[in-house]
Protein backbone atom coordinates (compact mmCIF):
# COMPACT_ATOMS: atom_id res chain seq x y z
CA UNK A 1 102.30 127.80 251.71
CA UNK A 2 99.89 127.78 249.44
CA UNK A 3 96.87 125.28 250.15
CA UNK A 4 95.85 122.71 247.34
CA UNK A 5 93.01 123.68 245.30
CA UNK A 6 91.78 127.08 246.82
CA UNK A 7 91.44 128.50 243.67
CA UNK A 8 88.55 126.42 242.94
CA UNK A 9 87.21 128.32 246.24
CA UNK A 10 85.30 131.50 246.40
CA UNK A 11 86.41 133.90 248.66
CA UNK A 12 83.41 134.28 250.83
CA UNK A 13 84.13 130.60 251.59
CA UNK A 14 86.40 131.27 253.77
CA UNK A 15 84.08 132.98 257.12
CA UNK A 16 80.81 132.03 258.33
CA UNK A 17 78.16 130.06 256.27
CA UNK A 18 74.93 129.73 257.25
CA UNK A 19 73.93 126.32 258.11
CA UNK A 20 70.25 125.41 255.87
CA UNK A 21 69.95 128.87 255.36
CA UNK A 22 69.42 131.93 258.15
CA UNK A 23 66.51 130.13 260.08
CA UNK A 24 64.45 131.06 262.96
CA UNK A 25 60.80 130.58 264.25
CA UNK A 26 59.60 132.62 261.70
CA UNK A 27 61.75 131.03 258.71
CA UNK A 28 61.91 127.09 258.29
CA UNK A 29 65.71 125.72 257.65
CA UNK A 30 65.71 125.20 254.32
CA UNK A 31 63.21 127.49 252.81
CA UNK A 32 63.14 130.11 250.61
CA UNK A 33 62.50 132.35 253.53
CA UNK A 34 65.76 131.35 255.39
CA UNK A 35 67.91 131.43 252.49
CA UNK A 36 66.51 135.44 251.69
CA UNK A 37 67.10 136.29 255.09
CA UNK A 38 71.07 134.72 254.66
CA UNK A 39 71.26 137.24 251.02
CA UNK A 40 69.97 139.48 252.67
CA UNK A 41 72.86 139.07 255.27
CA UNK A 42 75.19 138.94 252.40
CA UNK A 43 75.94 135.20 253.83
CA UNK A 44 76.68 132.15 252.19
CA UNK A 45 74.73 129.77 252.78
CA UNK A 46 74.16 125.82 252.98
CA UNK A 47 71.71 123.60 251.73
CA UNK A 48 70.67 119.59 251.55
CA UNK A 49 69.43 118.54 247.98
CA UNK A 50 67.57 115.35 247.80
CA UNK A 51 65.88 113.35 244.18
CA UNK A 52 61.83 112.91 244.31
CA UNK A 53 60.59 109.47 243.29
CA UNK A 54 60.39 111.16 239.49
CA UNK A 55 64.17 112.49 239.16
CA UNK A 56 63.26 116.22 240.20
CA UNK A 57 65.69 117.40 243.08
CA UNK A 58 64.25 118.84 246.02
CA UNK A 59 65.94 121.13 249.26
CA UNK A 60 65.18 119.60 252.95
CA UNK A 61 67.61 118.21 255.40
CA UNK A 62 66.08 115.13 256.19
CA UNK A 63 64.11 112.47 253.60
CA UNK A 64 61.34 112.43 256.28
CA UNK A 65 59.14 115.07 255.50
CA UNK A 66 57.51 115.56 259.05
CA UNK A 67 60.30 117.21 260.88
CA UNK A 68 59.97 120.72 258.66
CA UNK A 69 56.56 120.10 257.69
CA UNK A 70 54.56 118.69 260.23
CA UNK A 71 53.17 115.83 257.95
CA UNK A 72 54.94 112.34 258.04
CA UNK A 73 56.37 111.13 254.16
CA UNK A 74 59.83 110.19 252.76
CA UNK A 75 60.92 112.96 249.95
CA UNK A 76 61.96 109.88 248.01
CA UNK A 77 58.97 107.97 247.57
CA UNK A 78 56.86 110.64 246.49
CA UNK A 79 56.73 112.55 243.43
CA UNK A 80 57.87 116.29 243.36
CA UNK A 81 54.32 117.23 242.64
CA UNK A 82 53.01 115.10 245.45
CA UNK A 83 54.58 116.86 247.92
CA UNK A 84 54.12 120.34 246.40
CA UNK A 85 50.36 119.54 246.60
CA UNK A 86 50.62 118.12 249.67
CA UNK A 87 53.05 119.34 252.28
CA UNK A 88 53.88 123.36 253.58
CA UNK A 89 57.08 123.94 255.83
CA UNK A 90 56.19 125.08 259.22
CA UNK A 91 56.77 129.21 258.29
CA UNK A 92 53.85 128.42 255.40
CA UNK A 93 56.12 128.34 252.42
CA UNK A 94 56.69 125.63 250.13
CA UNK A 95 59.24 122.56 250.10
CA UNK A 96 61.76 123.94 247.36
CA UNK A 97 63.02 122.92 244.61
CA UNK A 98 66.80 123.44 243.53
CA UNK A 99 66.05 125.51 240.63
CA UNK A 100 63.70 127.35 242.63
CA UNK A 101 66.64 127.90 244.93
CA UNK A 102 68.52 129.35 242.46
CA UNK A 103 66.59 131.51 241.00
CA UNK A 104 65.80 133.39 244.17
CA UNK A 105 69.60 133.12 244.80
CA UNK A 106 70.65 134.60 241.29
CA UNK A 107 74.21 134.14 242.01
CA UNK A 108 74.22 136.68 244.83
CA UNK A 109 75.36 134.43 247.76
CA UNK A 110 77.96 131.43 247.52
CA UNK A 111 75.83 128.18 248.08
CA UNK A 112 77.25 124.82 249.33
CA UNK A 113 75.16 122.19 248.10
CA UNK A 114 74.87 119.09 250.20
CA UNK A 115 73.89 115.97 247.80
CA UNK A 116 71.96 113.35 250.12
CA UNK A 117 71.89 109.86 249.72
CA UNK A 118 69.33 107.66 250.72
CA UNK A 119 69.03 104.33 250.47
CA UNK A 120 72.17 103.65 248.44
CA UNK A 121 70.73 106.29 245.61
CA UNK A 122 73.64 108.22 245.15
CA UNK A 123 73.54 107.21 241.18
CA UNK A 124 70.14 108.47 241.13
CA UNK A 125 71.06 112.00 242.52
CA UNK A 126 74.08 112.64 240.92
CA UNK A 127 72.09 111.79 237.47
CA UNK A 128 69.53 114.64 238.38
CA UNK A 129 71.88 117.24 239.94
CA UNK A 130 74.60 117.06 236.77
CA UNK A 131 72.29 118.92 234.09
CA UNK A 132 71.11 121.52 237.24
CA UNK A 133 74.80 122.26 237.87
CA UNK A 134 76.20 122.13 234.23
CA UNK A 135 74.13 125.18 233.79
CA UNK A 136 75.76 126.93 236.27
CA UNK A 137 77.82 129.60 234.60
CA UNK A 138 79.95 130.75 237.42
CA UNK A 139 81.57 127.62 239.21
CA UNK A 140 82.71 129.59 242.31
CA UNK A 141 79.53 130.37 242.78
CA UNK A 142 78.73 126.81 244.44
CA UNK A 143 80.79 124.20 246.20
CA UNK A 144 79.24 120.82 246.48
CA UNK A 145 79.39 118.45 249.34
CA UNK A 146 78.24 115.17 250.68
CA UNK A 147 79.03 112.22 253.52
CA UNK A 148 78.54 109.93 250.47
CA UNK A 149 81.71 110.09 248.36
CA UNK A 150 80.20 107.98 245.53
CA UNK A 151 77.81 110.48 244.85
CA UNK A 152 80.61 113.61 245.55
CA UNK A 153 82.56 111.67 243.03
CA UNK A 154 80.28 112.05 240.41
CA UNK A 155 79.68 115.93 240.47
CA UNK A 156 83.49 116.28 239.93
CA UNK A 157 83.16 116.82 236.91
CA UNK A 158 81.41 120.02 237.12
CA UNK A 159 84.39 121.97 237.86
CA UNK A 160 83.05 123.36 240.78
CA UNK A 161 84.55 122.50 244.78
CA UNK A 162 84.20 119.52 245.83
CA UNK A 163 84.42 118.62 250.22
CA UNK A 164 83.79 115.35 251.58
CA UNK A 165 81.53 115.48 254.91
CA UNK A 166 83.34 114.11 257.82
CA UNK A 167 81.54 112.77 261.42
CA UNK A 168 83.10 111.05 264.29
CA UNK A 169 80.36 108.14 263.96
CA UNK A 170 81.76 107.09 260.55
CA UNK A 171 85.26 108.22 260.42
CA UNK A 172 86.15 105.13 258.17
CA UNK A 173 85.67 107.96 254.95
CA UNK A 174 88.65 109.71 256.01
CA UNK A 175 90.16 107.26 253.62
CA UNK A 176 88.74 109.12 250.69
CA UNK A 177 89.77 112.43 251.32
CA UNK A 178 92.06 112.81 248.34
CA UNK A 179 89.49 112.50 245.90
CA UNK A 180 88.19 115.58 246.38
CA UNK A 181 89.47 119.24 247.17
CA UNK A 182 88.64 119.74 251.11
CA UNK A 183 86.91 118.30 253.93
CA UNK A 184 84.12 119.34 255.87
CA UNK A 185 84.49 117.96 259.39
CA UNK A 186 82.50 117.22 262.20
CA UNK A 187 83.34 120.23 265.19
CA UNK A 188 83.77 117.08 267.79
CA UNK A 189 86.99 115.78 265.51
CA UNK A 190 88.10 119.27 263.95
CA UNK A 191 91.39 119.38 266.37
CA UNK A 192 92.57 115.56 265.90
CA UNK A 193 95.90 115.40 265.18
CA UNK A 194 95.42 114.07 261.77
CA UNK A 195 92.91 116.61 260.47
CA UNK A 196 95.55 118.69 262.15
CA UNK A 197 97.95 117.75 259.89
CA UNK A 198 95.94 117.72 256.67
CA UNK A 199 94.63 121.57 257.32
CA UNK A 200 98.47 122.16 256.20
CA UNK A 201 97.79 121.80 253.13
CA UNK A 202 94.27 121.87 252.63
CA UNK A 203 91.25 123.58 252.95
CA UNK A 204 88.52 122.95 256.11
CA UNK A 205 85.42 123.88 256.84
CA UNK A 206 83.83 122.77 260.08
CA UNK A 207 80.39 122.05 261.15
CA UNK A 208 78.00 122.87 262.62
CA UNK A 209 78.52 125.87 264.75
CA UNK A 210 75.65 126.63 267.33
CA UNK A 211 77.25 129.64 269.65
CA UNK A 212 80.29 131.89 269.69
CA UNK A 213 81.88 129.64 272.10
CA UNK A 214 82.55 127.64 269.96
CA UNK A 215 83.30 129.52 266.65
CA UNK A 216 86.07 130.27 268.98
CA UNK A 217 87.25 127.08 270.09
CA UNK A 218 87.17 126.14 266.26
CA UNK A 219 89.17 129.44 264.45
CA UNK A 220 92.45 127.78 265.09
CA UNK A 221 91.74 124.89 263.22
CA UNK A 222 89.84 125.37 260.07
CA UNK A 223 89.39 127.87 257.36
CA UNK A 224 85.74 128.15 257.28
CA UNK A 225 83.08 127.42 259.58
CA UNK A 226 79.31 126.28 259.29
CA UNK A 227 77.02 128.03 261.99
CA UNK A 228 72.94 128.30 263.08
CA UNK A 229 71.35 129.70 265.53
CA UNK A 230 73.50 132.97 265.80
CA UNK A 231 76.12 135.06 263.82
CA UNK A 232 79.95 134.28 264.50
CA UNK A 233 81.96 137.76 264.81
CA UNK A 234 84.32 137.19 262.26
CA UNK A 235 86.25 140.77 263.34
């Protein structure tokens, strides 16, 4: 059977992607570094995309700055140029942008973009990443995720793939899995019965992979699988 929507999927969706990038000591998560070395490895790769006080959108997992930078400051209450003047990621380089993503990318590697809300701005981001996407030629070339549905919902209209982020904490947005083509679950829930059950007929990825272990507890039940820390052997 044929699953819903996978032909809004690229095919190098379907194997390992690389979780914020391929990151080590020597390359920050997140960083232009990291997400070389995953083009380099001819890897797809993931990424979080936050909004700046003044619209611009910005790559980093977390809003707090001091994790990947060493200096303490929340992405959205400063400016884009504040915290290009101001902060370095631990391997020296600088707190991307998007676009700056991109263009080091140059549609070599499938990205999944993660759109993070913070403080209820999920308006806010979706506003800022629509005109980034809509210039997006190839729409295979990205899928776009998020734990935030209202802000998933919005990028819909780009054409491009669209998986709602799953955790066992907050389970409750199961409910809205049918707005959108796939789910991205949480490794701790990826065998449940019901997810189970909805792999049938749809496509998921599950997260986040940390050793071959368990890639290998996870192959039977998704289609595509978010790792760090090592490389799955997908043979």
């Amino acid at each position: 059977m044929k699953k819903k929507n996978i032909e809004k999927f690229n095919p190098s969706y379907f194997g390992p992607i690389a979780h914020r990038g391929f990151h080590d000591e020597n390359a920050t998560e997140n960083g232009l570094k990291a997400f070389q070395n995953a083009i380099d490895m001819g890897l797809p790769f993931e990424l979080d995309i936050h909004v700046t006080k003044d619209g611009k959108l910005l790559v980093c997992h977390d809003s707090e700055l001091e994790r990947t930078t060493g200096k303490k400051g929340i992405i959205e209450d400063l400016t884009f140029d504040e915290i290009r003047q101001n902060y370095r990621l631990l391997d020296g380089g600088v707190v991307p942008s998007f676009e700056e993503v991109l263009e080091l990318n140059a549609g070599r590697s499938l990205i999944v973009a993660e759109l993070k809300v913070y403080r209820k701005n999920y308006k806010k981001l979706a506003k800022a990443a629509l005109p980034v996407l809509s210039k997006i030629q190839d729409k295979k070339s990205m899928a776009l995720i998020s734990f935030d549905p209202r802000a998933l919902i919005r990028v819909r209209k780009t054409g491009m793939a669209t998986a709602l982020l799953l955790v066992k904490e907050h389970i409750w947005v199961w409910h809205f899995r049918h707005l959108f083509d796939s789910i991205d679950i949480d490794k701790r829930i990826v065998s449940c019965p019901k997810v189970c059950r909805y792999r049938k007929k749809h496509i998921v990825n599950v997260w986040t992979l940390e050793n071959e272990q368990e890639y290998e507890a996870a192959k039977p039940y998704a289609d595509a699988f978010t790792f760090q820390h090592f490389k799955p052997n997908c043979k």
